[in-house]
Protein backbone atom coordinates (compact mmCIF):
# COMPACT_ATOMS: atom_id res chain seq x y z
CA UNK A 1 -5.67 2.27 7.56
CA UNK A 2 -7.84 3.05 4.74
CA UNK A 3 -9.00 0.53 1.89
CA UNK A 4 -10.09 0.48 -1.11
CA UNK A 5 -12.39 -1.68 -2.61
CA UNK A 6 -11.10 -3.53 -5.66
CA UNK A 7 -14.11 -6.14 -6.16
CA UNK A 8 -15.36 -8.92 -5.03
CA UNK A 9 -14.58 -8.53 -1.22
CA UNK A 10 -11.14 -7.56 -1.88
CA UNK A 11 -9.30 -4.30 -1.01
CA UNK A 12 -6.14 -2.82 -1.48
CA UNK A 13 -4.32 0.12 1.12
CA UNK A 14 -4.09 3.23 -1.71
CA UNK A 15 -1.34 4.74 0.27
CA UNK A 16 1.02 1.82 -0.42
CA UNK A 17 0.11 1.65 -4.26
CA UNK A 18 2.61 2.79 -6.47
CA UNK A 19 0.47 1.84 -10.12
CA UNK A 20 -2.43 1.17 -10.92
CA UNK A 21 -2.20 -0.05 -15.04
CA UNK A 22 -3.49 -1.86 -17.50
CA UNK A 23 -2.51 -5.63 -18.48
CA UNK A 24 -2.03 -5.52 -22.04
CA UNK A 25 1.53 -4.16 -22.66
CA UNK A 26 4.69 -6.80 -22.46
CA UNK A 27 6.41 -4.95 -20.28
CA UNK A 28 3.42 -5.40 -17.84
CA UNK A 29 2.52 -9.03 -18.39
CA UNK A 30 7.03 -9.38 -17.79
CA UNK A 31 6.18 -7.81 -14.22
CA UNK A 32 3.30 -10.04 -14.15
CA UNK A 33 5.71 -12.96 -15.27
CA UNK A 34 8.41 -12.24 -12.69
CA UNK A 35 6.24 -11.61 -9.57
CA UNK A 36 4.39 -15.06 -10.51
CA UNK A 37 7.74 -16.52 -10.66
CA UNK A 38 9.08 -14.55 -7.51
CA UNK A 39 5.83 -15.11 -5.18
CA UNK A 40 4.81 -11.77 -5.13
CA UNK A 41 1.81 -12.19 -7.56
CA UNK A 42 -1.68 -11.84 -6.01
CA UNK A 43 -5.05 -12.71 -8.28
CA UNK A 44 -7.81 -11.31 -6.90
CA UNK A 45 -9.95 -11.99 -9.95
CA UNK A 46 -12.10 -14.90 -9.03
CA UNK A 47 -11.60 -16.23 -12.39
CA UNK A 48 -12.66 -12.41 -14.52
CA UNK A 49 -10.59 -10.88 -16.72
CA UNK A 50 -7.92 -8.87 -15.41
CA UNK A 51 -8.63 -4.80 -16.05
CA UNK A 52 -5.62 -3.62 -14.04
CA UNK A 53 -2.43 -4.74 -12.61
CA UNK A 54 -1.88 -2.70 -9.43
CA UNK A 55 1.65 -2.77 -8.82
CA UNK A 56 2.41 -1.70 -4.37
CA UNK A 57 5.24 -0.47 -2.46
CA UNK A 58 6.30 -3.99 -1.15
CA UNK A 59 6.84 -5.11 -4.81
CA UNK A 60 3.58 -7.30 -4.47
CA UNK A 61 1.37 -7.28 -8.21
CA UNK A 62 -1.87 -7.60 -7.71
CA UNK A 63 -4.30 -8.57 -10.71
CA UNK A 64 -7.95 -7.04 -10.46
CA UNK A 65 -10.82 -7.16 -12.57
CA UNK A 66 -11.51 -3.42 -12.10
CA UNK A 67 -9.99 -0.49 -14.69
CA UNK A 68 -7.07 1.46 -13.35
CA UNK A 69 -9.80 4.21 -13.95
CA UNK A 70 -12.69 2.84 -11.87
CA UNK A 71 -10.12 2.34 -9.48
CA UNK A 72 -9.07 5.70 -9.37
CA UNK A 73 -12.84 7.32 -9.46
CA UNK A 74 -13.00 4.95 -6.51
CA UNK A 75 -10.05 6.01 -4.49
CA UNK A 76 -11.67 9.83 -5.13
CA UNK A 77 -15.13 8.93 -3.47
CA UNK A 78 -12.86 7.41 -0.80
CA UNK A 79 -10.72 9.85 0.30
CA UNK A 80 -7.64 8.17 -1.28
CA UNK A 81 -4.24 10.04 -3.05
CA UNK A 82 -5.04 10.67 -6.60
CA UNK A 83 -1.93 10.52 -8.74
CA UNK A 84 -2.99 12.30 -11.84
């Protein structure tokens, strides 16, 4: 399985990702809401500012302090899908 590095020491599997966005919107920070309320929400921040909300096939959020765009330049160098 391939992974994707999505800072400090943490990675995520880019075939099971179904968005990669940012944080600002309400709609997003209501999916943020409801997977913190549901157990689903994963912060893999170490305490910086969240850049993207990557949102995977299980229904897991996951809260990174990378850009949806640096995480797609690094899915490219990887070998991972691009969804453009």
């Amino acid at each position: 399985m391939e992974l994707v590095s999505i800072g400090f020491g943490s990675y995520v599997a880019p075939g099971k990702l179904v968005a990669a966005v940012e944080p600002e919107s309400n709609p997003i920070k209501r999916v943020i809401s409801q997977a913190k309320e549901a157990g689903r929400l994963v912060d893999a921040t170490y305490g910086r500012k969240t850049e993207a909300v990557l949102i995977m096939e299980s229904g897991h959020v996951i809260l990174a302090p990378v850009s949806p765009e640096e995480l797609s330049g690094r899915m490219r160098q990887e070998g991972g899908p691009s969804h453009d």
